[in-house]
N, C-alpha and C. Protein backbone atom coordinates (compact mmCIF):
# COMPACT_ATOMS: atom_id res chain seq x y z
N UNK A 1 -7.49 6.60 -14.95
CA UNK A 1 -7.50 8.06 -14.90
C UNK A 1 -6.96 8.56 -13.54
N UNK A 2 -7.37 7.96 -12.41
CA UNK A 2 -6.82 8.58 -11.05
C UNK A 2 -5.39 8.14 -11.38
N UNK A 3 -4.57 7.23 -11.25
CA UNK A 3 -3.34 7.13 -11.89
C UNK A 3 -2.70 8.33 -12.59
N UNK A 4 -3.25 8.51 -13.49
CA UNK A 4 -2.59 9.78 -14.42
C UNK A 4 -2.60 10.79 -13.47
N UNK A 5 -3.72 11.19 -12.68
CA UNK A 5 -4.23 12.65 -12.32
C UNK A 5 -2.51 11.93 -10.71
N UNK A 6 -2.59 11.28 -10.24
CA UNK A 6 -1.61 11.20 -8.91
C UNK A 6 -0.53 11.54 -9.37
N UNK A 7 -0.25 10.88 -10.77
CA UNK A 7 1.26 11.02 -11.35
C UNK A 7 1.80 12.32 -11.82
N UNK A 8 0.48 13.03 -12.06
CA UNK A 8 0.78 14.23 -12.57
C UNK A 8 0.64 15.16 -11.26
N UNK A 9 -0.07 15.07 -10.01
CA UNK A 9 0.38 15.95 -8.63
C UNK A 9 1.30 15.14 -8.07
N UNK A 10 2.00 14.14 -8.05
CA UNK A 10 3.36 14.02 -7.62
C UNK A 10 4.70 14.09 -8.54
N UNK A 11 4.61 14.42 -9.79
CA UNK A 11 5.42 15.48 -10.20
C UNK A 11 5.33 16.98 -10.17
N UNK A 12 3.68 17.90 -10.20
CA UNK A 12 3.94 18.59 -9.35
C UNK A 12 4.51 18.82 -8.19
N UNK A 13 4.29 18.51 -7.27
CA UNK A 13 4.41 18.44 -5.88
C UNK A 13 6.10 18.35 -5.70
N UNK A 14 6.55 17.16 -6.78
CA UNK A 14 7.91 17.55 -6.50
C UNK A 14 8.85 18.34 -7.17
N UNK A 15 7.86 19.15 -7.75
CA UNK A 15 9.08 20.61 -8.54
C UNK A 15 8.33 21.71 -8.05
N UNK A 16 7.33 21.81 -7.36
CA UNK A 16 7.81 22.65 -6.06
C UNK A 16 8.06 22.10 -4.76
N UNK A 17 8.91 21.19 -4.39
CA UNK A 17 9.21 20.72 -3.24
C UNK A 17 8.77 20.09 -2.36
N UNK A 18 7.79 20.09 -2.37
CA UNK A 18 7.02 19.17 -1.60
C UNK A 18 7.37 17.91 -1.68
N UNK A 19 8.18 17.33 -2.62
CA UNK A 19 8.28 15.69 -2.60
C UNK A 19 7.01 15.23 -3.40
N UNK A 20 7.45 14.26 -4.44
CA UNK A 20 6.08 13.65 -4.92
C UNK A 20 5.49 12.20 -4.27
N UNK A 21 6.93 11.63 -2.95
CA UNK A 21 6.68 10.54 -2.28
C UNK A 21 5.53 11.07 -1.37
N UNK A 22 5.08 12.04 -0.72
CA UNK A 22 4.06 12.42 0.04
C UNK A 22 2.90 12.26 -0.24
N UNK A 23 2.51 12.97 -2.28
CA UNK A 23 1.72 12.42 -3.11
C UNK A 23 1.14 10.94 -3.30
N UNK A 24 2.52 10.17 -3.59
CA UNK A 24 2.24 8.83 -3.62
C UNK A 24 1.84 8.22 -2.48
N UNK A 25 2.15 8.43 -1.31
CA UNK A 25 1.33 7.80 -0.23
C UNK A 25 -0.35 8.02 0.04
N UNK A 26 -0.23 9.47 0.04
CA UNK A 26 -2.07 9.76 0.07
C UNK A 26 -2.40 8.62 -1.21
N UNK A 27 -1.99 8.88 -2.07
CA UNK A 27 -2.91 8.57 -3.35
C UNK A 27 -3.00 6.63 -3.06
N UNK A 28 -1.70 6.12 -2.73
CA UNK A 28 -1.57 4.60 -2.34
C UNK A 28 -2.95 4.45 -1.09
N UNK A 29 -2.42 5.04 -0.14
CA UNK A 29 -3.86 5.28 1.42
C UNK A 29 -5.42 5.71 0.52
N UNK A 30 -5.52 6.55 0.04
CA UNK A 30 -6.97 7.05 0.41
C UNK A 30 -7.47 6.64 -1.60
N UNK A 31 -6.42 6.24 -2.22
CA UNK A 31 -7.14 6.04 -3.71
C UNK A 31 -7.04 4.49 -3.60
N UNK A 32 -6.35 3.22 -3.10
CA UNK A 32 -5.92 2.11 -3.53
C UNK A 32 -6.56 1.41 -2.32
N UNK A 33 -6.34 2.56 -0.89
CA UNK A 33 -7.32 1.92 0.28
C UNK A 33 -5.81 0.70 0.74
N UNK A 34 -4.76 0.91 0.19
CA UNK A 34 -3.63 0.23 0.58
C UNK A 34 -3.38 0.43 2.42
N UNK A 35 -2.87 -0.02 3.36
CA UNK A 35 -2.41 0.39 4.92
C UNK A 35 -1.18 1.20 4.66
N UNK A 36 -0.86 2.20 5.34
CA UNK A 36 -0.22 3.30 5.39
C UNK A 36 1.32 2.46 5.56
N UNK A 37 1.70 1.30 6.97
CA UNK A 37 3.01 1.11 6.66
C UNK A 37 3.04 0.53 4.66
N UNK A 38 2.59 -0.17 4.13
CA UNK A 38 2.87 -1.02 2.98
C UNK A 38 3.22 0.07 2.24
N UNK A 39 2.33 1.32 2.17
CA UNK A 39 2.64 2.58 1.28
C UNK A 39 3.80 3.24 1.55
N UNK A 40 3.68 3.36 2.58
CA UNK A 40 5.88 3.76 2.66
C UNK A 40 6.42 3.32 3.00
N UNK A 41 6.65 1.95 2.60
CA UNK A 41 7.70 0.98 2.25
C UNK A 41 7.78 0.88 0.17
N UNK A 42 6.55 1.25 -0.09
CA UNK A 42 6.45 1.32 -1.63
C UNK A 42 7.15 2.60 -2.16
N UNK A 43 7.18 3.79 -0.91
CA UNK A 43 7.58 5.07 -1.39
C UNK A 43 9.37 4.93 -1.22
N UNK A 44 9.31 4.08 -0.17
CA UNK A 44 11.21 4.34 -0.11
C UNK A 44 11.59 3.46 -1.29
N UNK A 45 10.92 2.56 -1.57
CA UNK A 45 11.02 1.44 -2.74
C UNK A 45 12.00 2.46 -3.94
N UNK A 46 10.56 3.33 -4.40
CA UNK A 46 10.98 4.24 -5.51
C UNK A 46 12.39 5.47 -4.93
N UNK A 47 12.11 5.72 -3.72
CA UNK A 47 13.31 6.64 -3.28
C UNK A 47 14.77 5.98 -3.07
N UNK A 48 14.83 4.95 -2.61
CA UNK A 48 16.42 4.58 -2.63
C UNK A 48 17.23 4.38 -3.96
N UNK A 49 16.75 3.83 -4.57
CA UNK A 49 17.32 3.73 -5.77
C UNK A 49 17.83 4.99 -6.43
N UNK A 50 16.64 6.21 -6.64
CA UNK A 50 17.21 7.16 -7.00
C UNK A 50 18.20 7.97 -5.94
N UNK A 51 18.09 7.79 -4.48
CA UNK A 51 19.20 8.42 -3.49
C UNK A 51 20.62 8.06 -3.93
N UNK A 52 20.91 6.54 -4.31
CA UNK A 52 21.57 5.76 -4.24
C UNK A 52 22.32 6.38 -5.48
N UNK A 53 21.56 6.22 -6.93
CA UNK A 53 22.23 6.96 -8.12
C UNK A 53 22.68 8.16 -7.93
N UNK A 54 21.81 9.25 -6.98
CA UNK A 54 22.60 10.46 -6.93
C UNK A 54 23.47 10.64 -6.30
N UNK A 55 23.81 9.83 -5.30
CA UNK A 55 24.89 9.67 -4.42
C UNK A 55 26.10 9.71 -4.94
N UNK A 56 25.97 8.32 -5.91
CA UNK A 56 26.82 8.20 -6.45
C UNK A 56 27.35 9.52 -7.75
N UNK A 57 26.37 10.09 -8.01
CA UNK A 57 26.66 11.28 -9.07
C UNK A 57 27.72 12.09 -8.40
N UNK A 58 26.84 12.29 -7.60
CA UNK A 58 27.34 13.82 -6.24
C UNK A 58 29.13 13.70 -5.87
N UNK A 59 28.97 12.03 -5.67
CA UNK A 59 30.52 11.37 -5.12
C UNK A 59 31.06 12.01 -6.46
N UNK A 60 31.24 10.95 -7.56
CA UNK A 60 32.04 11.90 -8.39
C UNK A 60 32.44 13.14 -8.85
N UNK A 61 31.29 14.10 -8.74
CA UNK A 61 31.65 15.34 -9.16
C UNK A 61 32.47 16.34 -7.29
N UNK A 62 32.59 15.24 -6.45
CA UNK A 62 33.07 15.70 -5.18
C UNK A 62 32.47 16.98 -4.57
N UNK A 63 30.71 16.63 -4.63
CA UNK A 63 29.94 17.84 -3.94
C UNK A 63 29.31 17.14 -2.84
N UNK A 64 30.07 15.78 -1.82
CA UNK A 64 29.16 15.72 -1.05
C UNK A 64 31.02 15.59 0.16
N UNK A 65 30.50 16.29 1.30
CA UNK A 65 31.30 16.41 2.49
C UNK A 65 31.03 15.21 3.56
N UNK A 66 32.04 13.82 3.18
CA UNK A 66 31.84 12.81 3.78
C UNK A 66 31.53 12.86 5.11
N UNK A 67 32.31 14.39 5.68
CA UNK A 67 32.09 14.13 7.61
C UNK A 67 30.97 14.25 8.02
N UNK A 68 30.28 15.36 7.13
CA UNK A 68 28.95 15.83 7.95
C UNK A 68 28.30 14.45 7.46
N UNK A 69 27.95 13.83 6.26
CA UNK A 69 27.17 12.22 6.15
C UNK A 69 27.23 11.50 7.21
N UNK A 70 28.73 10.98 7.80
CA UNK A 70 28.72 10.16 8.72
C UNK A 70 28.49 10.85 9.89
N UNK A 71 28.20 12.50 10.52
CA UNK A 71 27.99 12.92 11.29
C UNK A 71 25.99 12.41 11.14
N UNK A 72 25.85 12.87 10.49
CA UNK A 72 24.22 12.58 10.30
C UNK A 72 24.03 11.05 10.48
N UNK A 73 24.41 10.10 9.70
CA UNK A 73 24.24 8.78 9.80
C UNK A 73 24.30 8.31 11.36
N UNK A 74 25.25 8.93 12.52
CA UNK A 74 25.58 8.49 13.19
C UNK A 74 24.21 9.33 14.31
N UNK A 75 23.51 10.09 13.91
CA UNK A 75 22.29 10.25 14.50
C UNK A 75 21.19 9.81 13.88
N UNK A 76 21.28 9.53 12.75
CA UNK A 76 20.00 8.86 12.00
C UNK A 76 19.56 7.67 12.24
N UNK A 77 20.45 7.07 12.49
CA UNK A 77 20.29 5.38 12.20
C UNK A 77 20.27 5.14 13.23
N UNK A 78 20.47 5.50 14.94
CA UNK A 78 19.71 5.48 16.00
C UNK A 78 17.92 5.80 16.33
N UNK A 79 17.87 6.78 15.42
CA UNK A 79 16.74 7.33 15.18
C UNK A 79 15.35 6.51 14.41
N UNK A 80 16.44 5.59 13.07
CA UNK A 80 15.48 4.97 12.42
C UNK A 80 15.29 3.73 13.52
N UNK A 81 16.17 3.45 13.92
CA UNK A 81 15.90 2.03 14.85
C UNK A 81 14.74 1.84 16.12
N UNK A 82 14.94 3.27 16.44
CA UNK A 82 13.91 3.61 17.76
C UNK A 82 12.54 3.75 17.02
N UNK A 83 12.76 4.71 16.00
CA UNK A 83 10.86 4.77 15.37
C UNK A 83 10.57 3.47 14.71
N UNK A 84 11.70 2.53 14.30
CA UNK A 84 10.81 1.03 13.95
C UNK A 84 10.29 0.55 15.38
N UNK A 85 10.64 0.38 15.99
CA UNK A 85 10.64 0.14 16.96
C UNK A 85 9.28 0.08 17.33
N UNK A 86 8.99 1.75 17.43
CA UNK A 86 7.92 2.25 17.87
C UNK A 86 6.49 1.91 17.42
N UNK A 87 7.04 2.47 16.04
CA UNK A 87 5.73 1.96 14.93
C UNK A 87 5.50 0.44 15.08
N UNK A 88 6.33 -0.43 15.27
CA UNK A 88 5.79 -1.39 15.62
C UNK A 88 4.89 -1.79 16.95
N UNK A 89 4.64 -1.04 17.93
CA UNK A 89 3.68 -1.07 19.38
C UNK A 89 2.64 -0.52 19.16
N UNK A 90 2.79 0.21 17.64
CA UNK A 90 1.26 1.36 17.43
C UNK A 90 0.25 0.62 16.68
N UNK A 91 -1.25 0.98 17.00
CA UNK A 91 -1.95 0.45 16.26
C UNK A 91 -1.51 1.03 14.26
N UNK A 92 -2.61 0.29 13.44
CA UNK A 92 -2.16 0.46 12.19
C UNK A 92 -2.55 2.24 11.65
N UNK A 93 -3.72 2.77 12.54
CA UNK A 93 -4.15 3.92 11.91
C UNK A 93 -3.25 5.05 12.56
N UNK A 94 -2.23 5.02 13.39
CA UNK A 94 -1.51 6.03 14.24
C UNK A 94 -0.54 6.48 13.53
N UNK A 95 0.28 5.90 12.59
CA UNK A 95 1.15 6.47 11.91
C UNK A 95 0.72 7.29 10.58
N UNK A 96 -0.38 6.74 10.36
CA UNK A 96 -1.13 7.52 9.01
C UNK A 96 -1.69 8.98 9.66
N UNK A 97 -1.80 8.74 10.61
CA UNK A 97 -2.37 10.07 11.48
C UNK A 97 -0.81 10.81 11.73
N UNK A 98 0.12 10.30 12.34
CA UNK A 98 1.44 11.30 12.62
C UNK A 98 1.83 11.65 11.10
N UNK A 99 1.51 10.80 9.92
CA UNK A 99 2.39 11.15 8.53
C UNK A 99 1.36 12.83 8.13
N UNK A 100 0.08 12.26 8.23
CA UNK A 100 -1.07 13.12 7.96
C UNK A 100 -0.45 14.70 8.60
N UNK A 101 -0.39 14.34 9.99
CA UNK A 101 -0.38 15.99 10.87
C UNK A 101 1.17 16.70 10.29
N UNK A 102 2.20 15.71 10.02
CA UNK A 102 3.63 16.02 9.43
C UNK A 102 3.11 16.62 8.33
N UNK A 103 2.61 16.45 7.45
CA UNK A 103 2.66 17.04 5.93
C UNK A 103 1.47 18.12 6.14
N UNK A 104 0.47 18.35 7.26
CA UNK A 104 -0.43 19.61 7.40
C UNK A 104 0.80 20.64 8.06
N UNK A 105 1.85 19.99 8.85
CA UNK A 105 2.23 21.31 9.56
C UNK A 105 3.64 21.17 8.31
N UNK A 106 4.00 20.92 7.93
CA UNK A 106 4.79 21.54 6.90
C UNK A 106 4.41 22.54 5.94
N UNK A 107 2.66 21.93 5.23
CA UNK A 107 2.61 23.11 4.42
C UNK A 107 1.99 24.23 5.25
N UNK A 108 1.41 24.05 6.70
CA UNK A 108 1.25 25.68 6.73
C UNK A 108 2.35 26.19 7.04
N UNK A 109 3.63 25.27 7.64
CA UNK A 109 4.76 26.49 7.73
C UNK A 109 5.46 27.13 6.42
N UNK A 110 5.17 26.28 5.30
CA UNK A 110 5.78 27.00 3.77
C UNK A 110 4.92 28.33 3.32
N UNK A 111 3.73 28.16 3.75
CA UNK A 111 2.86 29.57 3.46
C UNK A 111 3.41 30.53 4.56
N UNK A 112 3.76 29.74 5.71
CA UNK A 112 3.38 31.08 6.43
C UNK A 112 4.95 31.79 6.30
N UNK A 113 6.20 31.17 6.50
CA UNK A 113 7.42 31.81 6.31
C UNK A 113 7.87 32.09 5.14
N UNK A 114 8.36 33.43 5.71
CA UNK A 114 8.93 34.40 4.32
C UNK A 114 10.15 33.98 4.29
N UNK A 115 10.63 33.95 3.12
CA UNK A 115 12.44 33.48 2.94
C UNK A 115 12.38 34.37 1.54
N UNK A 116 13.90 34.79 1.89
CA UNK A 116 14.25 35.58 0.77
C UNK A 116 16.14 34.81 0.30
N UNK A 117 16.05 34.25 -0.95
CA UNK A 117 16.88 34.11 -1.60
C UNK A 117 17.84 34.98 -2.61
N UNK A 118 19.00 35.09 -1.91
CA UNK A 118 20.06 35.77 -2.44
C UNK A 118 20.96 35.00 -3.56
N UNK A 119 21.39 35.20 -4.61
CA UNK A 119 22.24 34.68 -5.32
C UNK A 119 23.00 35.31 -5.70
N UNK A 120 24.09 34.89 -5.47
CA UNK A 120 25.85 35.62 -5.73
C UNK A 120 26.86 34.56 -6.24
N UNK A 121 27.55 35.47 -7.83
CA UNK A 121 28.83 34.09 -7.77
C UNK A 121 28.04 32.97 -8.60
N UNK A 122 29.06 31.89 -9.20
CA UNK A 122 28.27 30.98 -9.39
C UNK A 122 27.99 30.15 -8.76
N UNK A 123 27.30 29.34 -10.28
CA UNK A 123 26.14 27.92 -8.62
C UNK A 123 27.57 26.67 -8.61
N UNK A 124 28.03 26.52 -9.79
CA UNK A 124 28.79 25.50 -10.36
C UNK A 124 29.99 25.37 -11.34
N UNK A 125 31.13 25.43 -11.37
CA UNK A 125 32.10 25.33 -12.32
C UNK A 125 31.71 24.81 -13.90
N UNK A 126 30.31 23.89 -13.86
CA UNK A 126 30.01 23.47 -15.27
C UNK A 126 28.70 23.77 -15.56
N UNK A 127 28.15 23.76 -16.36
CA UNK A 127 26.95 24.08 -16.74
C UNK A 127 26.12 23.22 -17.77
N UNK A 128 25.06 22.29 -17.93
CA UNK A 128 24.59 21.08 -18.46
C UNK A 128 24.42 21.83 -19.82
N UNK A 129 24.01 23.13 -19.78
CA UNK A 129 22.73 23.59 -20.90
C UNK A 129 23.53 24.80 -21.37
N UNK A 130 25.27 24.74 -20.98
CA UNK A 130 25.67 25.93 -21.51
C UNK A 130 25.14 27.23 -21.11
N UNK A 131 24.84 27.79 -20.60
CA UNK A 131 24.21 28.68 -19.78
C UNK A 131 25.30 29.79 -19.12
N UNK A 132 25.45 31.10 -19.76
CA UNK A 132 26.61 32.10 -18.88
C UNK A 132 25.43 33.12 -18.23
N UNK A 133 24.48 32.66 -17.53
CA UNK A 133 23.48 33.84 -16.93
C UNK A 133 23.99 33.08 -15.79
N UNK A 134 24.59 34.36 -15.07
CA UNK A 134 24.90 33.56 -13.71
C UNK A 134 24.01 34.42 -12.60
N UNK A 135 23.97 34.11 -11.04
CA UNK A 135 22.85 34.59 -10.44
C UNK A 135 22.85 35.46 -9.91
N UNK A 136 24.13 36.25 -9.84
CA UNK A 136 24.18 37.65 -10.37
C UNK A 136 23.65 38.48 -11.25
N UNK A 137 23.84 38.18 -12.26
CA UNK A 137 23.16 38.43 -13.33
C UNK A 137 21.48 38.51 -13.30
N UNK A 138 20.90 37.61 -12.79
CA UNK A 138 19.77 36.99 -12.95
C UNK A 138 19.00 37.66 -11.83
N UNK A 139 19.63 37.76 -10.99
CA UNK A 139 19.16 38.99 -9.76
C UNK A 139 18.93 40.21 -10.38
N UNK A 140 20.34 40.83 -10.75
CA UNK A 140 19.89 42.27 -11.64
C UNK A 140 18.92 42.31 -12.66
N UNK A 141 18.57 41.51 -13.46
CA UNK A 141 17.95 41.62 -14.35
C UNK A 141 16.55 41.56 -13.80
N UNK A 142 15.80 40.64 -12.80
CA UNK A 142 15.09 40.37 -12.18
C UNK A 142 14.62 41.81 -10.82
N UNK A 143 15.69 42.36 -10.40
CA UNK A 143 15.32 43.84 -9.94
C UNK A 143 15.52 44.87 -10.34
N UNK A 144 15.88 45.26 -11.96
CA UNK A 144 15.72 45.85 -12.69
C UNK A 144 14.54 46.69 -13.11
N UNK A 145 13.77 45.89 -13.11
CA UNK A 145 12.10 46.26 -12.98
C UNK A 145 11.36 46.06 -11.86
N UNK A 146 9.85 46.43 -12.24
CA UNK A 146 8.91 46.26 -11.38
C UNK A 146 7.83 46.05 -11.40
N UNK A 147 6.91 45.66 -10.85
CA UNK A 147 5.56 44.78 -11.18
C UNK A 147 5.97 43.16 -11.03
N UNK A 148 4.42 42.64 -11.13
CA UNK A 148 4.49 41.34 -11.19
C UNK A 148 5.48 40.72 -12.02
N UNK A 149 5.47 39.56 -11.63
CA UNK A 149 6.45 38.71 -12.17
C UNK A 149 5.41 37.22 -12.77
N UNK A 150 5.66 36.73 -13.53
CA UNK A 150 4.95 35.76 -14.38
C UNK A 150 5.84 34.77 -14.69
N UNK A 151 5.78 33.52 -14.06
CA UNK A 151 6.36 32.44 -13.82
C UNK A 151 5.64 31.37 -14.82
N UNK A 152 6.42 30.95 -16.12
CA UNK A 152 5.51 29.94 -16.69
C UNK A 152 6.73 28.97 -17.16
């Protein structure tokens, strides 16, 4: 049953954004009593593979801008080398504590900042589901009225 109930807040969690790998670590740490590095090494486990497939999606449909990748890679992968590094001099409970305070100060900054999303134009030249509501459209129709809004 805890199984079901994790699987089902880390697919929450990741359709509203939060990531459901964040899920899976608490639930690996504080339900399985697993050590925090083994749990995210289990979480990138499940994440590369799918990075890797979408990568490759993204490549074909030519929505990913090779310079800025290797601009990022070429600060990342300094970055990952120094925090192995690191994590390796730390005792075992210090990184479960930095992952812990990372995911408290993320969600109070999602409550606390306001962002307002504009949509203009389309999103995409194709459309999976056939779909001509574009977000134009979907704006007007959406401030058209007034009152609550009911999201189901």
């Amino acid at each position: 049953m805890r199984t079901v109930l994790a699987a089902f807040f880390s697919g929450l969690a990741g359709s509203l954004g939060l990531g459901g790998g964040g899920v899976l670590v608490l639930y690996l740490v504080l339900a399985l009593g697993m050590p925090q590095l083994k749990a995210q090494g289990i979480n990138l486990l499940f994440f590369i593979p799918c990075a890797a497939l979408s990568s490759i999606v993204y490549s074909f449909k030519k929505l990913i801008d090779w310079k800025t990748v290797l601009l990022f890679a070429a600060g990342g992968l300094p970055g990952v080398l120094l925090g192995s590094l690191a994590i390796g001099h730390m005792g075992s409970g210090i990184p479960g504590k930095i992952f812990g305070g990372f995911l408290l100060l993320t969600g109070i900054r999602e409550h606390i900042q306001e962002r307002t999303l504009f949509l203009n134009g389309t999103i995409a030249e194709e459309s999976w589901f056939d779909d001509d509501v574009t977000p134009q459209l979907f704006k007007d129709e959406l401030m058209a009225d007034s009152g609550d809004i009911t999201v189901w």
